[in-house]
C-alpha atoms as a PDB file:
ATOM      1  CA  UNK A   1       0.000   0.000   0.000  1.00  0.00           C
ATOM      2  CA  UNK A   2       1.580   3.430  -1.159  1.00  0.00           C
ATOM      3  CA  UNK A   3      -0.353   6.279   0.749  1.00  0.00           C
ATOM      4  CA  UNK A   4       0.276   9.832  -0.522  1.00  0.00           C
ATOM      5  CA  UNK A   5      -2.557  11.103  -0.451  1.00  0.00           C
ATOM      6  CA  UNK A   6      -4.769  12.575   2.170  1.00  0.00           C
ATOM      7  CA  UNK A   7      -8.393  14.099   1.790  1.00  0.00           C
ATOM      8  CA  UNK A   8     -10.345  16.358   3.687  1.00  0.00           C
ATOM      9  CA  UNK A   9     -13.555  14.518   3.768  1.00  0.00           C
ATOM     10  CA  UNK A  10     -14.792  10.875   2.900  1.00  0.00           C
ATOM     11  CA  UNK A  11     -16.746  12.138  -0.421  1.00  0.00           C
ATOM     12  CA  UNK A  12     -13.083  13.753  -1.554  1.00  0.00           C
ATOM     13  CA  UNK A  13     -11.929  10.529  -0.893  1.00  0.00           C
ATOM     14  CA  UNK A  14     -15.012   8.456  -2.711  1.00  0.00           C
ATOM     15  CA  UNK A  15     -14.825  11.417  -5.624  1.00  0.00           C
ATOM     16  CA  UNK A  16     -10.506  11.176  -6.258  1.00  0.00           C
ATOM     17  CA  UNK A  17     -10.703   6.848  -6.098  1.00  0.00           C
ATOM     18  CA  UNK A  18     -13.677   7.252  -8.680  1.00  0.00           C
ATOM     19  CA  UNK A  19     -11.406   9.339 -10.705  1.00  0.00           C
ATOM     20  CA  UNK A  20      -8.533   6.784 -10.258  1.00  0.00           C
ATOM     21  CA  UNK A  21     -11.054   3.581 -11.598  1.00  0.00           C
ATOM     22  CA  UNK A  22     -12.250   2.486  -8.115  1.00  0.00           C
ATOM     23  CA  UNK A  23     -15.760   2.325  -9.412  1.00  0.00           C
ATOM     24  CA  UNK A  24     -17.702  -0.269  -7.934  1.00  0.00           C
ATOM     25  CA  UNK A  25     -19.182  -0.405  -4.021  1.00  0.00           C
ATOM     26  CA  UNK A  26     -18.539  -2.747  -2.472  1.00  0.00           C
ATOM     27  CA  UNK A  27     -19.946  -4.100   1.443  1.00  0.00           C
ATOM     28  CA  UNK A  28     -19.323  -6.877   3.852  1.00  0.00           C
ATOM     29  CA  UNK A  29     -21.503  -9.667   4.294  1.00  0.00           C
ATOM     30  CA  UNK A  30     -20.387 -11.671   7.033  1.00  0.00           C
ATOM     31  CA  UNK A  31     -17.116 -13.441   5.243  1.00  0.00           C
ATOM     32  CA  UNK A  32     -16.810 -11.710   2.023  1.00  0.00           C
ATOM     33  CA  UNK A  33     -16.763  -8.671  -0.082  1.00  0.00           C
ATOM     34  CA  UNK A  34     -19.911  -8.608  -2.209  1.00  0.00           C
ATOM     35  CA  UNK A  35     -20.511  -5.845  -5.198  1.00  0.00           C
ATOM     36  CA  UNK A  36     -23.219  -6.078  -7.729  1.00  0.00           C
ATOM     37  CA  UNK A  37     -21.538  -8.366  -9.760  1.00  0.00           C
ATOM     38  CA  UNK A  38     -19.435 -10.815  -7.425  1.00  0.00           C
ATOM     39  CA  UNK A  39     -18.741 -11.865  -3.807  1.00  0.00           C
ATOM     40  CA  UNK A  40     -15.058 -11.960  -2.975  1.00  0.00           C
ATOM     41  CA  UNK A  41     -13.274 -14.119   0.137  1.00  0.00           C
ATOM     42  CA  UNK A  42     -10.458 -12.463   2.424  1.00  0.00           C
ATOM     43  CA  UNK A  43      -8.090 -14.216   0.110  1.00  0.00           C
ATOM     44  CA  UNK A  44      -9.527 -13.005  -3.453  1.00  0.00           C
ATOM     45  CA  UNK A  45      -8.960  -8.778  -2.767  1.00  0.00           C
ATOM     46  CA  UNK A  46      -6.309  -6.868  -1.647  1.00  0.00           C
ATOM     47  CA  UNK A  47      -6.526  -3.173   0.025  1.00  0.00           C
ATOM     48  CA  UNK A  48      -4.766  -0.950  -2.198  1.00  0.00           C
ATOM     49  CA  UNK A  49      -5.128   2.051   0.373  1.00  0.00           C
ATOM     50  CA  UNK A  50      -7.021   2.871   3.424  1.00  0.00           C
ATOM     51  CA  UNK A  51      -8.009   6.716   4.416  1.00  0.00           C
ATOM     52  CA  UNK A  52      -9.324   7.317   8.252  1.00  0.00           C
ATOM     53  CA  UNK A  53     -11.497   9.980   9.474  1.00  0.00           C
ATOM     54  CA  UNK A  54     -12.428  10.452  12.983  1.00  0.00           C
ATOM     55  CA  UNK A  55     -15.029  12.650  14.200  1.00  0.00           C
ATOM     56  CA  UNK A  56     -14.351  15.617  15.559  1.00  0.00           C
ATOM     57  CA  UNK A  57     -16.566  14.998  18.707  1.00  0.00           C
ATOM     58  CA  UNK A  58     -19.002  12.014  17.879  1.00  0.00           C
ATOM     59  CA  UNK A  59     -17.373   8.240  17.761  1.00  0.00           C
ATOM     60  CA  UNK A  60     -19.856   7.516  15.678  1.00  0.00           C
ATOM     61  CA  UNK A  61     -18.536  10.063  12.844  1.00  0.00           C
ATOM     62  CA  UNK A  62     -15.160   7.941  12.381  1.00  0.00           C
ATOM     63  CA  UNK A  63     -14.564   6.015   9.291  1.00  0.00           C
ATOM     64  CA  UNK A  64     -12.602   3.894   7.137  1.00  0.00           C
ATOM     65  CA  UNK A  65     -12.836   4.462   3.192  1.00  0.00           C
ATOM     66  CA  UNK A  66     -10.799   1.155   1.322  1.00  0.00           C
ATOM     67  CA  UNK A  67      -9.551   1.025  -2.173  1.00  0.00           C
ATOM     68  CA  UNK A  68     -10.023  -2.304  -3.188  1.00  0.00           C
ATOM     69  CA  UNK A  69      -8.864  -4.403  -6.203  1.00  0.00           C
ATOM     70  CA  UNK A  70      -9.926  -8.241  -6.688  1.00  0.00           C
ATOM     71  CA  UNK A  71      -7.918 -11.030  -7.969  1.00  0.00           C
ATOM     72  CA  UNK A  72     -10.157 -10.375 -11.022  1.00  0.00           C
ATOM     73  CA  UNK A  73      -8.843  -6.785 -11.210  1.00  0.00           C
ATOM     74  CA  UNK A  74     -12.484  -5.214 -10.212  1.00  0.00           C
ATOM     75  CA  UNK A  75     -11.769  -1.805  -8.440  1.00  0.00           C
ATOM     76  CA  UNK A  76     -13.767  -0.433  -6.214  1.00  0.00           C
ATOM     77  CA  UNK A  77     -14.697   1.505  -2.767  1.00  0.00           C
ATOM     78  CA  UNK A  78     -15.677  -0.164   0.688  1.00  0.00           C
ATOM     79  CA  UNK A  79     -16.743   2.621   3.562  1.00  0.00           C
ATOM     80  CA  UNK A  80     -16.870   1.100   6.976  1.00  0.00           C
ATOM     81  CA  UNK A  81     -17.411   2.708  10.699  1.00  0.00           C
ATOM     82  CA  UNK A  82     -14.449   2.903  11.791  1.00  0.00           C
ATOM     83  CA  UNK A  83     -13.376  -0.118  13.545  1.00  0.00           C
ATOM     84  CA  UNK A  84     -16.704  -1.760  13.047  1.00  0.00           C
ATOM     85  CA  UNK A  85     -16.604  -5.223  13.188  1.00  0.00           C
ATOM     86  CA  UNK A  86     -19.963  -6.268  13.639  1.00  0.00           C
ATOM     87  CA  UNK A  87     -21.410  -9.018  11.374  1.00  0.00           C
ATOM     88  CA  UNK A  88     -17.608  -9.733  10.088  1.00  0.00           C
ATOM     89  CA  UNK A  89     -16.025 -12.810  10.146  1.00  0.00           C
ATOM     90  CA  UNK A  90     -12.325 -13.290  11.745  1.00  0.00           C
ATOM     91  CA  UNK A  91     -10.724 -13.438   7.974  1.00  0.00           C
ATOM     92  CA  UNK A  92     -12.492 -10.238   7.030  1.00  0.00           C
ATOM     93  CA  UNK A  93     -11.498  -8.488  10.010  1.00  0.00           C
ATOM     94  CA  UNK A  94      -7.737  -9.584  10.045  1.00  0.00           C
ATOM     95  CA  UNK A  95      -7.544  -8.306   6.066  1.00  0.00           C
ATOM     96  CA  UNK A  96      -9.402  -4.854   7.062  1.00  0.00           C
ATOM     97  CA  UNK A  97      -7.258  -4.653  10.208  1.00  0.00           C
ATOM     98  CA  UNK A  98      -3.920  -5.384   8.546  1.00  0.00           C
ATOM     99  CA  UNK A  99      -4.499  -2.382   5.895  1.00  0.00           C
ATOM    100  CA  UNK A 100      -5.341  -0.131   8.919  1.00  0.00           C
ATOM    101  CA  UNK A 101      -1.594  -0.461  10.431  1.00  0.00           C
ATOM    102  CA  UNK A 102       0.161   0.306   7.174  1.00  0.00           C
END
């Protein structure tokens, strides 16, 4: 992972990646990254970059925007709570948590 970059806000974030070919949306459901068009295992995606955002007062206003890339080469953008783990399996959370500590 090669961060350069920071944004402002999560939408500067969403709106640069988009820009850059990260074009799909991806969410978690339970073990695996699912998008329109696939679902995707721990093992099948890698986090090209992660961008944090905590709230300024609220907990509840920290995130985590992913840019994500599949072993099929789909690109795309996965917005979590920040340290959210509920409803994710061990695998999931290990590959989200790994990309936080780069």
């Amino acid at each position: 992972m090669n961060h350069q970059t920071h944004y402002d806000t999560v939408s500067e974030a969403i709106e640069s990646l988009h820009k850059q070919g990260y074009t799909i949306d991806f969410n978690i459901e339970d073990d695996q990254l699912v998008c329109s068009k696939a679902k995707y295992s721990a093992s099948n995606f890698e986090v090209m970059d992660v961008y944090r955002y905590e709230g300024n007062s609220d907990p509840a206003d920290e995130a985590a925007v992913y840019a994500i890339q599949s072993s099929d080469g789909t690109k795309g953008i996965l917005v979590t709570g920040y340290g959210a783990s509920e409803n994710i399996s061990d695998d999931m959370l290990k590959k989200l948590n790994s990309a936080n500590r780069s």
